[in-house]
C-alpha atoms as a PDB file:
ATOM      1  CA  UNK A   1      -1.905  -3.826   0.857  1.00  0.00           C
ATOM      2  CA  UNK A   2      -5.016  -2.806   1.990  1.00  0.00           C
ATOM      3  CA  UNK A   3      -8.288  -3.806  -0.279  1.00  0.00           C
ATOM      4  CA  UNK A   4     -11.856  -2.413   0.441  1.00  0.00           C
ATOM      5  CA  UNK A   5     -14.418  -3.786  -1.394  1.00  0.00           C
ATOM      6  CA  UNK A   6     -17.910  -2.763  -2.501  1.00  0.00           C
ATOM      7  CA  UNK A   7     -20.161  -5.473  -3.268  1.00  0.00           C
ATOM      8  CA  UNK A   8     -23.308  -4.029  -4.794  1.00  0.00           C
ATOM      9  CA  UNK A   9     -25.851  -6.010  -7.161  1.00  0.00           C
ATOM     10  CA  UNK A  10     -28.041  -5.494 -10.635  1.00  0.00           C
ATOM     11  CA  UNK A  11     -31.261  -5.467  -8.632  1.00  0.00           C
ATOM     12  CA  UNK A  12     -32.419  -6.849  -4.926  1.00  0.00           C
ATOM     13  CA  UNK A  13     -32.114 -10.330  -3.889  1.00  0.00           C
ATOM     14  CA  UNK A  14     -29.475 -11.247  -7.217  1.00  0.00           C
ATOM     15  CA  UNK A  15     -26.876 -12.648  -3.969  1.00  0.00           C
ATOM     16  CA  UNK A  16     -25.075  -9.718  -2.862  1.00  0.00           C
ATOM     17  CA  UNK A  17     -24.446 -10.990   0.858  1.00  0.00           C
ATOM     18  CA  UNK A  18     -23.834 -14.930  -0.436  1.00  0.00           C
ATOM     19  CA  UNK A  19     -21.293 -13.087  -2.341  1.00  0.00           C
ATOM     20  CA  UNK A  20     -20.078 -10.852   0.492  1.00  0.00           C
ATOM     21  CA  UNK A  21     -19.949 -13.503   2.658  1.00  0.00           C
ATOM     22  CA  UNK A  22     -17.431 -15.707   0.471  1.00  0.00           C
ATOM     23  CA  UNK A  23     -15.166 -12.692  -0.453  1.00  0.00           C
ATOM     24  CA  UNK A  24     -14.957 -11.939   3.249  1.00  0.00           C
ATOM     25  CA  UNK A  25     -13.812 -15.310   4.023  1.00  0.00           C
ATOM     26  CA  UNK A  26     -11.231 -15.571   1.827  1.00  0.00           C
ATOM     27  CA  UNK A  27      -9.611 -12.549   2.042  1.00  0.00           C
ATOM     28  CA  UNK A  28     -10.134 -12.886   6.108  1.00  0.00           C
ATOM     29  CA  UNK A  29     -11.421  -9.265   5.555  1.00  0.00           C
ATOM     30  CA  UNK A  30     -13.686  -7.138   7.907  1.00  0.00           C
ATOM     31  CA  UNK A  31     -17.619  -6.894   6.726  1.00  0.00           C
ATOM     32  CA  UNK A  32     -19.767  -3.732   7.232  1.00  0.00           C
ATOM     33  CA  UNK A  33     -23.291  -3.206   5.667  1.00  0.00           C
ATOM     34  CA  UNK A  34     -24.124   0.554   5.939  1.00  0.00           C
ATOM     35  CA  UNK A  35     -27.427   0.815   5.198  1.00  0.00           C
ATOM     36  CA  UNK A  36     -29.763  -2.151   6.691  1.00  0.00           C
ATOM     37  CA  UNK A  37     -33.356  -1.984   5.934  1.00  0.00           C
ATOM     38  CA  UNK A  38     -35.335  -4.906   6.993  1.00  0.00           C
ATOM     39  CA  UNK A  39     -34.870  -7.764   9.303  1.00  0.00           C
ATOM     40  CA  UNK A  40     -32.851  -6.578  11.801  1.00  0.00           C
ATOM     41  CA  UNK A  41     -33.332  -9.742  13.268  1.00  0.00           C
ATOM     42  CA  UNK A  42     -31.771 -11.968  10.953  1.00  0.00           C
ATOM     43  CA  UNK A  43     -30.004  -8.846   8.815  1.00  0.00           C
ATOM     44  CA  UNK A  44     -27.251  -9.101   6.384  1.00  0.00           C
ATOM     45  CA  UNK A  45     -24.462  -8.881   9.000  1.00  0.00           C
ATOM     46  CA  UNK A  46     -26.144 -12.031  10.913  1.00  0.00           C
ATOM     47  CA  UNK A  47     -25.704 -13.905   7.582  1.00  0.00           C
ATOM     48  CA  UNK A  48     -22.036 -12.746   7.597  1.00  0.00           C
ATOM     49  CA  UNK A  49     -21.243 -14.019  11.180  1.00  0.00           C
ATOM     50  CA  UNK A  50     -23.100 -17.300  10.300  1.00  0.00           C
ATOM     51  CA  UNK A  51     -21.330 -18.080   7.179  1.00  0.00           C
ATOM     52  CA  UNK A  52     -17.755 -17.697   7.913  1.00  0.00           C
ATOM     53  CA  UNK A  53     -14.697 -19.644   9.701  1.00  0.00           C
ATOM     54  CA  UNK A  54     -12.297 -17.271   9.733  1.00  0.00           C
ATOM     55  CA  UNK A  55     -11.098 -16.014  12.985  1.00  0.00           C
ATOM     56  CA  UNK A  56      -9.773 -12.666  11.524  1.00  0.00           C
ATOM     57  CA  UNK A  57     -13.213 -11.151  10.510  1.00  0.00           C
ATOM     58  CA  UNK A  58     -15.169  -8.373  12.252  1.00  0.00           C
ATOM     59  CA  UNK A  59     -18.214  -7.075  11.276  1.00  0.00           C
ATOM     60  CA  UNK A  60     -18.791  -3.374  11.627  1.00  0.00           C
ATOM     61  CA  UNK A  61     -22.390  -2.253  13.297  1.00  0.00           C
ATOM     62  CA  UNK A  62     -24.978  -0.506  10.291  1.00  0.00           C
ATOM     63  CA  UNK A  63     -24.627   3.054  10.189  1.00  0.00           C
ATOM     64  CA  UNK A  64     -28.592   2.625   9.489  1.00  0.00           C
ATOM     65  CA  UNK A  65     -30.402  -0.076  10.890  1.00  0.00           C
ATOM     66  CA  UNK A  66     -34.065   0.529   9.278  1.00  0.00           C
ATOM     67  CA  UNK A  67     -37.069  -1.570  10.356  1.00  0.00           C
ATOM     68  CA  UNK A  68     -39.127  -1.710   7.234  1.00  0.00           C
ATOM     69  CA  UNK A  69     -37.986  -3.947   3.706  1.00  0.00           C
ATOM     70  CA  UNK A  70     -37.600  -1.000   1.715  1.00  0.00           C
ATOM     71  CA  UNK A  71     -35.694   1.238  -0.397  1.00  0.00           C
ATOM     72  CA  UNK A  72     -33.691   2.927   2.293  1.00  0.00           C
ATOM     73  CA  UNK A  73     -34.772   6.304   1.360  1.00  0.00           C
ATOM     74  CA  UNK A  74     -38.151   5.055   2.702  1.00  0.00           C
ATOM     75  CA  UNK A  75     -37.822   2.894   5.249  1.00  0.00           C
ATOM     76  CA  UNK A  76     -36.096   5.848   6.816  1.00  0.00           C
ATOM     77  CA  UNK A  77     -38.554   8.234   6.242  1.00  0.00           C
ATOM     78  CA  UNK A  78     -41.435   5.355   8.128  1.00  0.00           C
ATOM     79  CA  UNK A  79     -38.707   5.497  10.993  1.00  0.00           C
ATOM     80  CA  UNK A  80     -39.013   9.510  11.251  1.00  0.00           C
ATOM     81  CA  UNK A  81     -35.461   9.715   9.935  1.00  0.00           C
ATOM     82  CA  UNK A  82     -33.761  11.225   6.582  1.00  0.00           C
ATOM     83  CA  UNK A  83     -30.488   9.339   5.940  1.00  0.00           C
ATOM     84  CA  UNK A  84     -27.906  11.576   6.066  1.00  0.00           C
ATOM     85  CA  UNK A  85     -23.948  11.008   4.200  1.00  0.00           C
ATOM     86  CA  UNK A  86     -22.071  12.081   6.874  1.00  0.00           C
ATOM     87  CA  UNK A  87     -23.382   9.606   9.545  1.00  0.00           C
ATOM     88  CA  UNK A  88     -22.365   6.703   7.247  1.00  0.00           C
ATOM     89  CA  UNK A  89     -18.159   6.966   8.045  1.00  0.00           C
ATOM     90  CA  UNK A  90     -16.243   3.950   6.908  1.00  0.00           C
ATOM     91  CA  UNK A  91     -15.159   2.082  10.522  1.00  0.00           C
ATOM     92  CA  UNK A  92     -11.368   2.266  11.213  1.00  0.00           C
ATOM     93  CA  UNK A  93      -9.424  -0.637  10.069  1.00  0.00           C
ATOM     94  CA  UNK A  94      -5.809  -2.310   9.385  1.00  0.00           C
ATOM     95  CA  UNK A  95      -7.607  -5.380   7.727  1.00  0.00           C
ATOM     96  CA  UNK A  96      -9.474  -5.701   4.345  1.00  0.00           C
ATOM     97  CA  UNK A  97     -12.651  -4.168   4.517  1.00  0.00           C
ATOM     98  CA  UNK A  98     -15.839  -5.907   2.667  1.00  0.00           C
ATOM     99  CA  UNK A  99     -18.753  -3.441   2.117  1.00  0.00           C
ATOM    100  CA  UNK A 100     -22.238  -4.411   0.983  1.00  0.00           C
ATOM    101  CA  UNK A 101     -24.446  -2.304  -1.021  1.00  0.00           C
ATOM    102  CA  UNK A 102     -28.425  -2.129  -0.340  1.00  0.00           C
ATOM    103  CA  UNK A 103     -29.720  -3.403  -3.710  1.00  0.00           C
ATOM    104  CA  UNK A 104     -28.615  -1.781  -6.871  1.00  0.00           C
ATOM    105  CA  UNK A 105     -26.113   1.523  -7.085  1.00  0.00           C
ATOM    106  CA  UNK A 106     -28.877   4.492  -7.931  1.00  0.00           C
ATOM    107  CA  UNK A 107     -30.950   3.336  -4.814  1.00  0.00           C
ATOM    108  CA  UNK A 108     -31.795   6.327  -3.160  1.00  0.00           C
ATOM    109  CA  UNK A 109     -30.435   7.109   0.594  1.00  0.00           C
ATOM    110  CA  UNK A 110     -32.687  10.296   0.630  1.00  0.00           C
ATOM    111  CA  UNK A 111     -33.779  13.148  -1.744  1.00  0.00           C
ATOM    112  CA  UNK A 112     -30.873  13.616  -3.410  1.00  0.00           C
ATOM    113  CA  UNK A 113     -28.407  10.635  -2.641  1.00  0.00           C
ATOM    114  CA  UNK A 114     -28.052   7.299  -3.920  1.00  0.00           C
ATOM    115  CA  UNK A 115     -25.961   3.858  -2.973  1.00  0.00           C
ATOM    116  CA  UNK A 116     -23.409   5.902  -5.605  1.00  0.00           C
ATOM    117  CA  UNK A 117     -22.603   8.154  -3.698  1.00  0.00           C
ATOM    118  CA  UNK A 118     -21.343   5.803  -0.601  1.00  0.00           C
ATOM    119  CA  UNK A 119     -18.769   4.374  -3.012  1.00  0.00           C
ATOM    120  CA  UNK A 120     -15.313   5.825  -2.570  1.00  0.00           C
ATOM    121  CA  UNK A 121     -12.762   6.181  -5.432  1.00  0.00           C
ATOM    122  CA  UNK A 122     -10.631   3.960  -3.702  1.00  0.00           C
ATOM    123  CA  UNK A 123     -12.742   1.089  -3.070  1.00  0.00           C
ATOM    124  CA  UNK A 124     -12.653  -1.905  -5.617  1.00  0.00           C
ATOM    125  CA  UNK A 125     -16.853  -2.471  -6.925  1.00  0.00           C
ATOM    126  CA  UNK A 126     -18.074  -6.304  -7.411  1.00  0.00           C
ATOM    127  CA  UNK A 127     -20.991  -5.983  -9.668  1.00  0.00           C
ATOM    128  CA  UNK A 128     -23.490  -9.479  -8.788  1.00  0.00           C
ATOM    129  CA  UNK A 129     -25.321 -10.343 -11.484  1.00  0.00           C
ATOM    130  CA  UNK A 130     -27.942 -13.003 -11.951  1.00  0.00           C
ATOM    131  CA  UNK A 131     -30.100 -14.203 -14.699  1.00  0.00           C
ATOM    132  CA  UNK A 132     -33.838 -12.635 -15.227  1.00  0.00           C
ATOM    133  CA  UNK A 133     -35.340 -11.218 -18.340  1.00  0.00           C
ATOM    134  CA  UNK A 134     -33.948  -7.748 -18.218  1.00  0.00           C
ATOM    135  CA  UNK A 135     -30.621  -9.017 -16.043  1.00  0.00           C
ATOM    136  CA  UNK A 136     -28.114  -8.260 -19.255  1.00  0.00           C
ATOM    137  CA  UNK A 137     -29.587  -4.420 -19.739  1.00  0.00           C
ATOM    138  CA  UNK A 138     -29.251  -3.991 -15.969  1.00  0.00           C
ATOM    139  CA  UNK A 139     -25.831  -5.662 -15.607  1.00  0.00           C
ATOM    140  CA  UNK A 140     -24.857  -3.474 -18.767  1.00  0.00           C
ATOM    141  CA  UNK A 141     -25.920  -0.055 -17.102  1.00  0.00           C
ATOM    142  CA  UNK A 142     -24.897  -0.682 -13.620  1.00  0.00           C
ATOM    143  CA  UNK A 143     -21.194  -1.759 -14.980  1.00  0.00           C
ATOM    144  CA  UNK A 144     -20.969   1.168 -17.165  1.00  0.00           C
ATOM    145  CA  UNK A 145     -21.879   3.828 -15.009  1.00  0.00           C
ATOM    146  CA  UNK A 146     -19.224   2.408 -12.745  1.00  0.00           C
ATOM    147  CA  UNK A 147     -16.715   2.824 -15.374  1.00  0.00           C
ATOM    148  CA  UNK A 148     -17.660   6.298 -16.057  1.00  0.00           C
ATOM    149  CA  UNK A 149     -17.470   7.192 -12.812  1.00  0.00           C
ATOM    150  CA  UNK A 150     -13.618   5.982 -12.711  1.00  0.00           C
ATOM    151  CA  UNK A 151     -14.084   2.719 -10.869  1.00  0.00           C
ATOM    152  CA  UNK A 152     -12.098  -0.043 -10.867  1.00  0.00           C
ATOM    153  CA  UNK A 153     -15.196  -2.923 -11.567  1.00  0.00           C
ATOM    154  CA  UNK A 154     -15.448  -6.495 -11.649  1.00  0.00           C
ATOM    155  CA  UNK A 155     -18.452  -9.431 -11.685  1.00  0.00           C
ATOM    156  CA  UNK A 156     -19.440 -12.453  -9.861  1.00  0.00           C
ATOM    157  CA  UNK A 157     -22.273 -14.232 -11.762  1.00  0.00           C
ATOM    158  CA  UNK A 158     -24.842 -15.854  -9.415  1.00  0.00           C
ATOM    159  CA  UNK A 159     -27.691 -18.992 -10.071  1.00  0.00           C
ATOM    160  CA  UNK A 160     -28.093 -20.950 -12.220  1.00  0.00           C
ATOM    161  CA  UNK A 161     -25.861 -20.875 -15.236  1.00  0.00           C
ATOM    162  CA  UNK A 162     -27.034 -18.785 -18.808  1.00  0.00           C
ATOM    163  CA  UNK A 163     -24.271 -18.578 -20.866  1.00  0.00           C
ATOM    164  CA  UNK A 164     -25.528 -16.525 -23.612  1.00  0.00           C
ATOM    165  CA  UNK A 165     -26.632 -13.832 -21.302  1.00  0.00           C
ATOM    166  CA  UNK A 166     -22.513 -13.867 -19.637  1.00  0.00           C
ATOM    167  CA  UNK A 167     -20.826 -14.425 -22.287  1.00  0.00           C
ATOM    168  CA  UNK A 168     -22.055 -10.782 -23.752  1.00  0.00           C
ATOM    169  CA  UNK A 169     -21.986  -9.094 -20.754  1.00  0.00           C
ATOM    170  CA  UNK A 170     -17.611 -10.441 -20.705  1.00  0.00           C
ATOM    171  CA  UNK A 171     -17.766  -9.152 -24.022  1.00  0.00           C
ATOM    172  CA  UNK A 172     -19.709  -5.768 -23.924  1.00  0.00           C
ATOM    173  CA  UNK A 173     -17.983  -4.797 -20.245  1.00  0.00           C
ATOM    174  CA  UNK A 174     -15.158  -6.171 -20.795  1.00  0.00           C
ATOM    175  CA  UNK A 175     -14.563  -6.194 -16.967  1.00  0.00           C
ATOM    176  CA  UNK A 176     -12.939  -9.325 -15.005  1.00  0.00           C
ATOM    177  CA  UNK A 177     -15.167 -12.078 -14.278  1.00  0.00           C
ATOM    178  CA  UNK A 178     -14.235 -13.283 -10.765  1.00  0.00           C
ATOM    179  CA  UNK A 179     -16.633 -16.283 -11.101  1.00  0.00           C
ATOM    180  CA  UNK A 180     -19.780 -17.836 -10.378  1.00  0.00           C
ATOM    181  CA  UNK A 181     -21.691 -18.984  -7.244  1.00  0.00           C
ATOM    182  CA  UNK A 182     -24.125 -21.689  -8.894  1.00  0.00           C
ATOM    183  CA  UNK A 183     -27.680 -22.203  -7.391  1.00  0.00           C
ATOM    184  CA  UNK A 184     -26.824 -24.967  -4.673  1.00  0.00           C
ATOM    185  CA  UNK A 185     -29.486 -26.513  -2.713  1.00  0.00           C
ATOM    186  CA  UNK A 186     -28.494 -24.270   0.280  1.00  0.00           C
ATOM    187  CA  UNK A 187     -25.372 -22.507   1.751  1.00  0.00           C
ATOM    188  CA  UNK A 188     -23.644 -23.309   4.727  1.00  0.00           C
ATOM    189  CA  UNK A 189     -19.924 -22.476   6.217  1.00  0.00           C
ATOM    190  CA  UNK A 190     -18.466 -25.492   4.484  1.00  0.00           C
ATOM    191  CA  UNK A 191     -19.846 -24.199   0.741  1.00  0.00           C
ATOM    192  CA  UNK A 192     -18.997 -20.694   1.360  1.00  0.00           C
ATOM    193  CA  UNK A 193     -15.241 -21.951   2.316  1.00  0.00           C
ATOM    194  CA  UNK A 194     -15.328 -23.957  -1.229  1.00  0.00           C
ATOM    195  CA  UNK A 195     -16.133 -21.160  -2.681  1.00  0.00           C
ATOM    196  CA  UNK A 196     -13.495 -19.038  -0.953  1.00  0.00           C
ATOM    197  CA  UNK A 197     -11.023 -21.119  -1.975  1.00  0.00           C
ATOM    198  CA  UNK A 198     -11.958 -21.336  -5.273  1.00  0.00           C
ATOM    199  CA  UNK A 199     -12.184 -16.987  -5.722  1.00  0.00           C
ATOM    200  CA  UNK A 200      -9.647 -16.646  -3.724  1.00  0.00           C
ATOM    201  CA  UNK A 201      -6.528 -16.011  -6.141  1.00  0.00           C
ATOM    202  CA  UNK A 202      -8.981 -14.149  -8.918  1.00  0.00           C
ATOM    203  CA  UNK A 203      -9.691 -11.716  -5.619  1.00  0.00           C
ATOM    204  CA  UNK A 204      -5.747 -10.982  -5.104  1.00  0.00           C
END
């Protein structure tokens, strides 16, 4: 069967395409980033193609490709364009589809539209969550809107380990934990394969 995945995060730069990157390669799935703002040259989707083995993968062109490192919403607007919901279609696919968020879920797209509202019924949402001052009241809201909005939701932890600050969020979500990336010197094909591996049967 069929999974599609939305990987979206607590806040900016908590892992989100370390974590896309290792769920694509071990389900062999299909990436696609919708929104890119920011570094076009060396964007999400190049980190994707850099990090995995796989031979199965394809990785779906941005419906957005914004130049400035921004909150979509604004980016666009510096690129004379308003980000609009029905230019962002979901490329065709038979294989498992892995789609990654632009920082947290009530980013805004425009006026009226956040990262939400990209996020079908149907798609399975991995919450990332890493450790700051703040990270459990963020982890806490994002998972819980999720929920109320029917989703099926589950969380990779990311850095260094804190496990006071996981072990409540397990407790207060009460969501699967699908596991942890730790905070390795660097990332390279061969750790995102370990790591693959290692998710793989808590992603079935």
């Amino acid at each position: 069967m069929q999974k599609k995945i939305f990987v979206t995060g607590i806040s900016t730069e908590v892992g989100k395409t370390v974590a896309s990157a290792i769920i694509t390669e071990a389900l062999e799935a299909d990436y696609w980033k919708p929104v890119q703002a920011g570094d076009l040259n060396n964007s999400d989707s190049h980190k994707i193609e850099k990090y995995i083995t796989n031979q199965k993968t394809k990785i779906h062109p941005n419906s957005y490709a914004l130049n400035t490192p921004m909150s979509p919403h604004a980016s666009a607007a510096i690129d004379n364009l308003v980000i609009q919901l029905d230019k962002i279609q979901e490329p065709t696919t038979k294989n498992h589809l892995v789609i990654e968020g632009a920082g947290g879920i009530l980013v805004p797209l425009n006026d009226e539209h956040t990262i939400l509202d990209i996020i079908k019924p149907e798609y399975h949402v991995i919450v990332v969550s890493r450790h700051y001052l703040g990270s459990i009241n963020h982890t806490l809201l994002t998972v819980n809107l999720l929920k109320e909005k029917g989703f099926n939701v589950s969380i990779i932890f990311s850095g260094a380990q804190h496990p006071t600050t996981e072990s409540i969020i397990e407790k207060m979500t009460n969501v699967p934990i699908i596991g942890r990336i730790d905070e390795e010197p660097y990332f390279d094909q061969n750790v995102i394969r370990e790591y693959a591996e290692l998710f793989k049967s808590n992603l079935a």
